[in-house]
N, C-alpha and C. Protein backbone atom coordinates (compact mmCIF):
# COMPACT_ATOMS: atom_id res chain seq x y z
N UNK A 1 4.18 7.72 22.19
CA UNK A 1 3.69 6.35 22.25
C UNK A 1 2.25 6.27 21.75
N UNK A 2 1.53 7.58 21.80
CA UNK A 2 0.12 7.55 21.48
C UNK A 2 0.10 7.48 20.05
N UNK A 3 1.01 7.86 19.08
CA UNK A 3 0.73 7.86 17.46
C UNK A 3 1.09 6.55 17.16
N UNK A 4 1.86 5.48 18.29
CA UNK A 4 2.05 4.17 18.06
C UNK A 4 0.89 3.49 17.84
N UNK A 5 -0.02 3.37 19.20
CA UNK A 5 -1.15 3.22 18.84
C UNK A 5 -2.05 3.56 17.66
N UNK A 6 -2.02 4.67 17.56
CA UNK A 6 -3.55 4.95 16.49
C UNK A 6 -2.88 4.33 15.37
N UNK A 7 -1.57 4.09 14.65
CA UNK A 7 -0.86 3.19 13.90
C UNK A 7 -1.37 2.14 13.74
N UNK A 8 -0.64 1.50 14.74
CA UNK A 8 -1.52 0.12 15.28
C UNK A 8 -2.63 0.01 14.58
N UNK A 9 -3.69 0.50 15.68
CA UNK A 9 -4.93 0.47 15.33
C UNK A 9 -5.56 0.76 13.83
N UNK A 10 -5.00 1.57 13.27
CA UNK A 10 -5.33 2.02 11.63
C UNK A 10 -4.59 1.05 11.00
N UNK A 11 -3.80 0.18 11.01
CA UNK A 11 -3.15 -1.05 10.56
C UNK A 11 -3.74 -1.90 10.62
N UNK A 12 -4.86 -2.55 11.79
CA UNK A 12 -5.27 -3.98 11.83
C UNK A 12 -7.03 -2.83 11.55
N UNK A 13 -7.23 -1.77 11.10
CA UNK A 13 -8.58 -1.79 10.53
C UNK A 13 -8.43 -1.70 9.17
N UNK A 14 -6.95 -1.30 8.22
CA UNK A 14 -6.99 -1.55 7.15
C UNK A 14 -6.35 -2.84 6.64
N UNK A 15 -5.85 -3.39 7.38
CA UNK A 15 -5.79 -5.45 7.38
C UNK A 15 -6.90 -5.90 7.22
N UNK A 16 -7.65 -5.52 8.10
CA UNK A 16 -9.23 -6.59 7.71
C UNK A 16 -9.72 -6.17 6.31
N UNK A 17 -10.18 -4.62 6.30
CA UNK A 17 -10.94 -4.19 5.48
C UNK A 17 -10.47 -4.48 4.03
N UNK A 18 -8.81 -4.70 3.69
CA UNK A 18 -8.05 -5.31 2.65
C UNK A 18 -8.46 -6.85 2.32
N UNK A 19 -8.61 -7.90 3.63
CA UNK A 19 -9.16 -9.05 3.74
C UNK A 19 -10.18 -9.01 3.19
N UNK A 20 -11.09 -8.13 3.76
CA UNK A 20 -12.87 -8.39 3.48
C UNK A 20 -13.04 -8.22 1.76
N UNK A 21 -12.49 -6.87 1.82
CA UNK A 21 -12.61 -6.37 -0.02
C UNK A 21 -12.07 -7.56 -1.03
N UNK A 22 -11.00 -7.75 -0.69
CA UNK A 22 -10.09 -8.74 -1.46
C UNK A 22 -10.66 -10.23 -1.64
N UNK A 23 -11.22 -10.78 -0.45
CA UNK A 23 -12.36 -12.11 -0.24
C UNK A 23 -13.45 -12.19 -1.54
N UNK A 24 -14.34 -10.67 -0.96
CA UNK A 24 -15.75 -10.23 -1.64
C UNK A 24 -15.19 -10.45 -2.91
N UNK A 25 -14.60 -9.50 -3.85
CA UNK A 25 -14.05 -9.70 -5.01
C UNK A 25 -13.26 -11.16 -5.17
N UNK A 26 -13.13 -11.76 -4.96
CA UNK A 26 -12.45 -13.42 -5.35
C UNK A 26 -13.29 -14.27 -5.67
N UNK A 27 -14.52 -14.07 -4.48
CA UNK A 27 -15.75 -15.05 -4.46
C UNK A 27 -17.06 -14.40 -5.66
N UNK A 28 -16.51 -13.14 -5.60
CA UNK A 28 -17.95 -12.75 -6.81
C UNK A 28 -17.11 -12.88 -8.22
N UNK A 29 -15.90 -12.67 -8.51
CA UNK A 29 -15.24 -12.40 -9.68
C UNK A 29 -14.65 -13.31 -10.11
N UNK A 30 -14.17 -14.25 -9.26
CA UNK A 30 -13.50 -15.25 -9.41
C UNK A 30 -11.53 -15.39 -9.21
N UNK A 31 -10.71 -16.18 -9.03
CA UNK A 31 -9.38 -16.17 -8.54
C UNK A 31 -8.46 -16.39 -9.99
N UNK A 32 -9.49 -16.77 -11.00
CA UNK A 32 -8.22 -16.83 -12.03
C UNK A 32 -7.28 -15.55 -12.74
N UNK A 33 -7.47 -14.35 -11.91
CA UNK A 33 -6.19 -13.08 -11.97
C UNK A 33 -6.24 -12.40 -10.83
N UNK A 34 -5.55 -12.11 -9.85
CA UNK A 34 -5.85 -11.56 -8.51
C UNK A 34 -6.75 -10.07 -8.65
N UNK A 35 -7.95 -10.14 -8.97
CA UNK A 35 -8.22 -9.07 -9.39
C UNK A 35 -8.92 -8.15 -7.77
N UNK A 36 -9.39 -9.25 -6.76
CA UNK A 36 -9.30 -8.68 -5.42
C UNK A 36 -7.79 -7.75 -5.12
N UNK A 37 -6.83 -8.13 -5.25
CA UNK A 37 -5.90 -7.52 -4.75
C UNK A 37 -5.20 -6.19 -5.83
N UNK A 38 -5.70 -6.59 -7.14
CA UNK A 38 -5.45 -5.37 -7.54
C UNK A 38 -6.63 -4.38 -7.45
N UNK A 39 -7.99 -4.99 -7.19
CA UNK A 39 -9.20 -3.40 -7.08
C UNK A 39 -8.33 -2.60 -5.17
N UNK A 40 -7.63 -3.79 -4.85
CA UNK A 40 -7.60 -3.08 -3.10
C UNK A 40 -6.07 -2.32 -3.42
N UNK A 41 -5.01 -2.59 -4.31
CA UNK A 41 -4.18 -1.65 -4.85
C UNK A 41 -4.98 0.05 -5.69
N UNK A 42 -5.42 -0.60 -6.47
CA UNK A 42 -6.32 0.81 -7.58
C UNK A 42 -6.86 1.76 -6.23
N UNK A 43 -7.74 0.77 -5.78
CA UNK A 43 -8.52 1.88 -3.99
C UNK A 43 -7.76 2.44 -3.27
N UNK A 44 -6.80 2.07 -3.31
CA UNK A 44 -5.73 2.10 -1.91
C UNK A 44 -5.36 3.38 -1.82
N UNK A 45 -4.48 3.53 -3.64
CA UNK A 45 -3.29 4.44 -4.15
C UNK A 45 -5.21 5.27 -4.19
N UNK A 46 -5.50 5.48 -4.62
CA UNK A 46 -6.72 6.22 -4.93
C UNK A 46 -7.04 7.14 -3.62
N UNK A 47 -7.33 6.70 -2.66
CA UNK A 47 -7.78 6.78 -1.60
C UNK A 47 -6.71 7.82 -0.40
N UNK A 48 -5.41 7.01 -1.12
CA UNK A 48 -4.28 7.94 -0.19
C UNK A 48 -4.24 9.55 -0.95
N UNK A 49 -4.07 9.12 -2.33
CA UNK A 49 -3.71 10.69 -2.88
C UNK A 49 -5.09 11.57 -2.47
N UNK A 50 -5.90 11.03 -3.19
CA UNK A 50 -7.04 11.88 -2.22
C UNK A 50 -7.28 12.95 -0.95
N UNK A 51 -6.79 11.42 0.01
CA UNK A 51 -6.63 11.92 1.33
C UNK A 51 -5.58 12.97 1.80
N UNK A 52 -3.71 12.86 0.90
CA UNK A 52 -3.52 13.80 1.13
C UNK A 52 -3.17 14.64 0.83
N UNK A 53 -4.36 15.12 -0.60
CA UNK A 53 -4.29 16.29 -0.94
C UNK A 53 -5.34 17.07 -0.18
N UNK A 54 -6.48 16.34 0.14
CA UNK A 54 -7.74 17.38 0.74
C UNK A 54 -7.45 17.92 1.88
N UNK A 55 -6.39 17.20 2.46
CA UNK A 55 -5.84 17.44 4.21
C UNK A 55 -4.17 18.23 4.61
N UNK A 56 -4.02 18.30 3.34
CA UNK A 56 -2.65 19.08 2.87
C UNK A 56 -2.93 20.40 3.32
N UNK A 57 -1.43 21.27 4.18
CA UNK A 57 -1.63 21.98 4.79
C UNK A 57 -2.81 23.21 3.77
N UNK A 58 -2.70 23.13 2.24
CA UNK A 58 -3.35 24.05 1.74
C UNK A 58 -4.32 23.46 1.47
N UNK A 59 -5.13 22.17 1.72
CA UNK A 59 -5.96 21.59 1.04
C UNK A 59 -7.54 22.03 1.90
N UNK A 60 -8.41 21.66 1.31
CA UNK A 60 -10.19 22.36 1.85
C UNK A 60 -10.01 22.14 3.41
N UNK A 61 -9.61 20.78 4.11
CA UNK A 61 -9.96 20.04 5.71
C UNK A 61 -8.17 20.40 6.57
N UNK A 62 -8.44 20.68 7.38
CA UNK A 62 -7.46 20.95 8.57
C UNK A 62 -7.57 19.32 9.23
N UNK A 63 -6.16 19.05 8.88
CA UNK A 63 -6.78 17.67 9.76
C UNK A 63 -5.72 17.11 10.72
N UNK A 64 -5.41 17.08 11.66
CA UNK A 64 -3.62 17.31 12.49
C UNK A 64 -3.28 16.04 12.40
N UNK A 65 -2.02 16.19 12.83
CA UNK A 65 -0.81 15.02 11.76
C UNK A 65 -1.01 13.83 12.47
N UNK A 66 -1.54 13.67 13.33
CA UNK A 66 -2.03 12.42 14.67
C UNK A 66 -3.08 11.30 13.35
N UNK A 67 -4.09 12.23 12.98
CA UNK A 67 -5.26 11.90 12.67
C UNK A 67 -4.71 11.27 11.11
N UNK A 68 -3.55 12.28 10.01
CA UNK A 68 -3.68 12.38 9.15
C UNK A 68 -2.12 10.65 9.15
N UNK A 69 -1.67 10.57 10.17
CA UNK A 69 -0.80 9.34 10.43
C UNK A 69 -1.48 8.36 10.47
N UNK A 70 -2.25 8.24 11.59
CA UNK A 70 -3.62 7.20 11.20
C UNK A 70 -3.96 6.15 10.48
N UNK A 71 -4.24 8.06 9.60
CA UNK A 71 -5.14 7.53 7.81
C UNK A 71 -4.21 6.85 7.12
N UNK A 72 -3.41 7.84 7.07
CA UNK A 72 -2.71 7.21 5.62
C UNK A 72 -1.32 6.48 6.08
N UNK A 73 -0.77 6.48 6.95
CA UNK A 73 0.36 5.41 7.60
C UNK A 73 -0.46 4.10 8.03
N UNK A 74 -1.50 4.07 9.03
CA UNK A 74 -2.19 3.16 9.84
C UNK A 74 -3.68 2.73 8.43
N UNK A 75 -3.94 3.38 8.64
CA UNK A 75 -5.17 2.37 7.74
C UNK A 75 -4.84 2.27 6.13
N UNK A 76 -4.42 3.07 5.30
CA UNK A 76 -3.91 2.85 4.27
C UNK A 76 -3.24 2.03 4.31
N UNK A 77 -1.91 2.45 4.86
CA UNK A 77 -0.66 1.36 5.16
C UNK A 77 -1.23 0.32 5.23
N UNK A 78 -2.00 -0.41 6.18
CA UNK A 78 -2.69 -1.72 6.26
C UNK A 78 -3.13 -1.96 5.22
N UNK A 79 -3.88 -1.58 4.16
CA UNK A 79 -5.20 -1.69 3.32
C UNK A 79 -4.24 -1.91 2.31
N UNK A 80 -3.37 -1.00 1.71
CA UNK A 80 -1.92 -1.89 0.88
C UNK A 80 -0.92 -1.00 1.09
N UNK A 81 0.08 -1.47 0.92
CA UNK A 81 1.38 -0.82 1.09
C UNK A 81 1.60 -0.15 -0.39
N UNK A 82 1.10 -0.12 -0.90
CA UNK A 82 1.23 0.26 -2.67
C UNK A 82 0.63 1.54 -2.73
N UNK A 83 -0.59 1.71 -2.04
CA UNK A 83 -0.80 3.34 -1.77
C UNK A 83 0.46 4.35 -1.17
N UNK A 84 1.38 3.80 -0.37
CA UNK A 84 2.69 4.38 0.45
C UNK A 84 3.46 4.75 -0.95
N UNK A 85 3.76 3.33 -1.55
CA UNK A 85 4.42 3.49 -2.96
C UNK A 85 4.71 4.25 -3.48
N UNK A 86 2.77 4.70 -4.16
CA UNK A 86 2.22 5.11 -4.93
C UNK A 86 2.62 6.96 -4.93
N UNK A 87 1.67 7.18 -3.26
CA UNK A 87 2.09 8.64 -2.85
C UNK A 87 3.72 9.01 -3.05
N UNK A 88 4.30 8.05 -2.74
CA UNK A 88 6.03 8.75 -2.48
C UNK A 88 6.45 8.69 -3.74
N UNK A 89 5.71 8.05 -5.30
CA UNK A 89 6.72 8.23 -6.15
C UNK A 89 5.81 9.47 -6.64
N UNK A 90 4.86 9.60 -6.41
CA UNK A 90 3.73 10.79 -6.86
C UNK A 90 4.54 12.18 -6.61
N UNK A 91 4.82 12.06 -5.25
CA UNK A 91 5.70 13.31 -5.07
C UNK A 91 7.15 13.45 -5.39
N UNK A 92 7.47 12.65 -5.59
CA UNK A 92 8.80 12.25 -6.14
C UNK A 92 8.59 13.24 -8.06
N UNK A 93 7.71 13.06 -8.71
CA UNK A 93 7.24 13.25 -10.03
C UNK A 93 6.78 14.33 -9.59
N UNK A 94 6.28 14.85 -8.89
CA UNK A 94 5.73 16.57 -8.60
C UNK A 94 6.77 17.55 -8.36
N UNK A 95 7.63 16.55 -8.06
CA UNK A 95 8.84 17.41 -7.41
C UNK A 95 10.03 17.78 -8.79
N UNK A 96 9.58 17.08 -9.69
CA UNK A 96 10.41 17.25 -11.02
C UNK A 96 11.35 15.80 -10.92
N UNK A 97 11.41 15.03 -9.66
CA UNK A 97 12.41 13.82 -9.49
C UNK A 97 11.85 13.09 -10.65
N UNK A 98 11.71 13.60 -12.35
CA UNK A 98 11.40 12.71 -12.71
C UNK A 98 12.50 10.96 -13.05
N UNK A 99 13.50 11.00 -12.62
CA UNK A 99 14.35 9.59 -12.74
C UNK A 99 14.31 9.20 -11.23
N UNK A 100 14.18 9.80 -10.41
CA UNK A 100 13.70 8.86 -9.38
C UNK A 100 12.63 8.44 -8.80
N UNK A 101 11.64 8.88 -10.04
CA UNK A 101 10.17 8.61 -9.33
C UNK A 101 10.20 7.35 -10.56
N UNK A 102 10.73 7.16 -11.86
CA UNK A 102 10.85 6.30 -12.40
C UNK A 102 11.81 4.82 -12.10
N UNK A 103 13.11 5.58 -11.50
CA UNK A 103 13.30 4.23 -10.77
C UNK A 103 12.59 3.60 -9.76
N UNK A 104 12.13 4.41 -8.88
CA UNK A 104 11.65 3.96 -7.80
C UNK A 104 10.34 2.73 -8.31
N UNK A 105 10.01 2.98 -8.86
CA UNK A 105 8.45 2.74 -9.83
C UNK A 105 9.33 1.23 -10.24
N UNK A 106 9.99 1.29 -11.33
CA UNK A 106 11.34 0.44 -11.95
C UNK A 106 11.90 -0.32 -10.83
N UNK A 107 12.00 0.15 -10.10
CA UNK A 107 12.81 -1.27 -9.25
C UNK A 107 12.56 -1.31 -8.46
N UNK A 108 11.38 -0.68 -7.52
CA UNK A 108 10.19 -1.58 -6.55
C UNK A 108 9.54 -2.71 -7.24
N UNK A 109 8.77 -2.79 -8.33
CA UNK A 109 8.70 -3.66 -9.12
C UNK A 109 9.37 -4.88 -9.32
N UNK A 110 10.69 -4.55 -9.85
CA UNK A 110 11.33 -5.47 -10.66
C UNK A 110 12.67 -6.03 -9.14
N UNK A 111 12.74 -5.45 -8.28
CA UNK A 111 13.56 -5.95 -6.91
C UNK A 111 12.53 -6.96 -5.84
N UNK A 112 11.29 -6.37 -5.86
CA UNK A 112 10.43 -7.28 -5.11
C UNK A 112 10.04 -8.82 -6.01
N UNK A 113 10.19 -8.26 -7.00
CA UNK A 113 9.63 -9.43 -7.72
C UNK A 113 10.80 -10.52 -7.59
N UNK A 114 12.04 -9.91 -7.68
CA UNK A 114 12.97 -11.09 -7.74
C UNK A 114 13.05 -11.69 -6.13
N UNK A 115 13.04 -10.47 -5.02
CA UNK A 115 12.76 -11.03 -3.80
C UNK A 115 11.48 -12.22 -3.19
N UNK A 116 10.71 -12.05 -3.98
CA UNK A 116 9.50 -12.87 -3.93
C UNK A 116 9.92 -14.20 -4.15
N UNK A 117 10.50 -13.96 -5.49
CA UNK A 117 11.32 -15.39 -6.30
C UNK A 117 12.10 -16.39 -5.84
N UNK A 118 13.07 -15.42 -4.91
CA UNK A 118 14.24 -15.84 -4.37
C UNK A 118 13.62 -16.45 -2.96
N UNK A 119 12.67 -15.73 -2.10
CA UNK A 119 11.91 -16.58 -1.09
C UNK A 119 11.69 -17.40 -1.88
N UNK A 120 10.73 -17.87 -2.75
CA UNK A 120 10.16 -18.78 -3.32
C UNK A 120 11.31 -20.37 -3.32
N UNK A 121 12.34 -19.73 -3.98
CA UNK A 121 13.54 -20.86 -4.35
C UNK A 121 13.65 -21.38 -3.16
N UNK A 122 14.23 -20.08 -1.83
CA UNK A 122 14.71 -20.46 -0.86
C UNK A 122 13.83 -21.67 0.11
N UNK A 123 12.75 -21.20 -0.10
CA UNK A 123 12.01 -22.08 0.81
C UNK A 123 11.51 -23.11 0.39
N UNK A 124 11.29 -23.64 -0.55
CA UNK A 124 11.41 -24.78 -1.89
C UNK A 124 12.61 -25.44 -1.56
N UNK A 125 13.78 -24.92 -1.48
CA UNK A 125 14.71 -25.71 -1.56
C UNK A 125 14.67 -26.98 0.03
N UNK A 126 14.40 -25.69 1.20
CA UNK A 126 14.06 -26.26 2.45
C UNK A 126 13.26 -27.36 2.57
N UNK A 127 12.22 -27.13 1.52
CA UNK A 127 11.29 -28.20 1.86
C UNK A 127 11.33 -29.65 0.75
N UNK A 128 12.35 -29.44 0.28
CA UNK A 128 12.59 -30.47 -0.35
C UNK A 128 13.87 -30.89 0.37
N UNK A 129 14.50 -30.77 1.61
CA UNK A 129 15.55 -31.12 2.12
C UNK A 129 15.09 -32.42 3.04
N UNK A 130 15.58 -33.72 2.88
CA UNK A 130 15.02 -34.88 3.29
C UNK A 130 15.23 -34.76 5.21
């Protein structure tokens, strides 16, 4: 129940910190291309591989799986879900999966997008229901 928590908790500190970054960049850069939400994608995926290669059982830092869940499930995870993505098709491509690190890539993409769409219709349609 305790790795629930630090989850938790590494979830609503990489929620805000996704908020704050994503804000800062809108208001200094401006909203005409989401470019807040793609510098907090570029950081994100950046930030996870990083993290777990340096903390990888062979990597420089010992860091136990409590701490290293945290990071990169709880505050990554929060901060974007595209770092999660990112890492699992990474190893997916390390692993030689090169057609399933390409689908995965391929139709996370192109399945969310139509899911997005299809909310979009769906709830459009609702609100045009008299």
């Amino acid at each position: 129940m305790a790795l629930y928590f630090w989850i938790a908790l590494g979830s609503a500190i990489g929620g805000l910190a996704r908020f704050a970054l994503s804000g800062f960049v809108a208001h200094h850069v401006g909203e005409t291309f989401p470019w807040g939400t793609f510098i907090v994608n570029v950081s994100g995926s950046f930030l996870i591989g990083f993290f777990a290669t340096i903390t990888a059982p062979d990597g420089r830092f010992l860091v136990g799986s409590t701490a290293r869940q945290f990071v990169m499930t709880g505050i990554f995870g929060g901060f974007t879900t595209y770092s999660s993505f990112s890492i699992q098709t990474l190893a997916l491509a390390r692993e030689g999966e090169w057609f399933h690190a390409g689908a995965n890539a391929t139709l996370t993409f192109v399945i969310c997008f139509l899911a997005v769409w299809l909310g979009y219709m769906c709830a459009t349609f609702i609100n045009n229901l008299k």
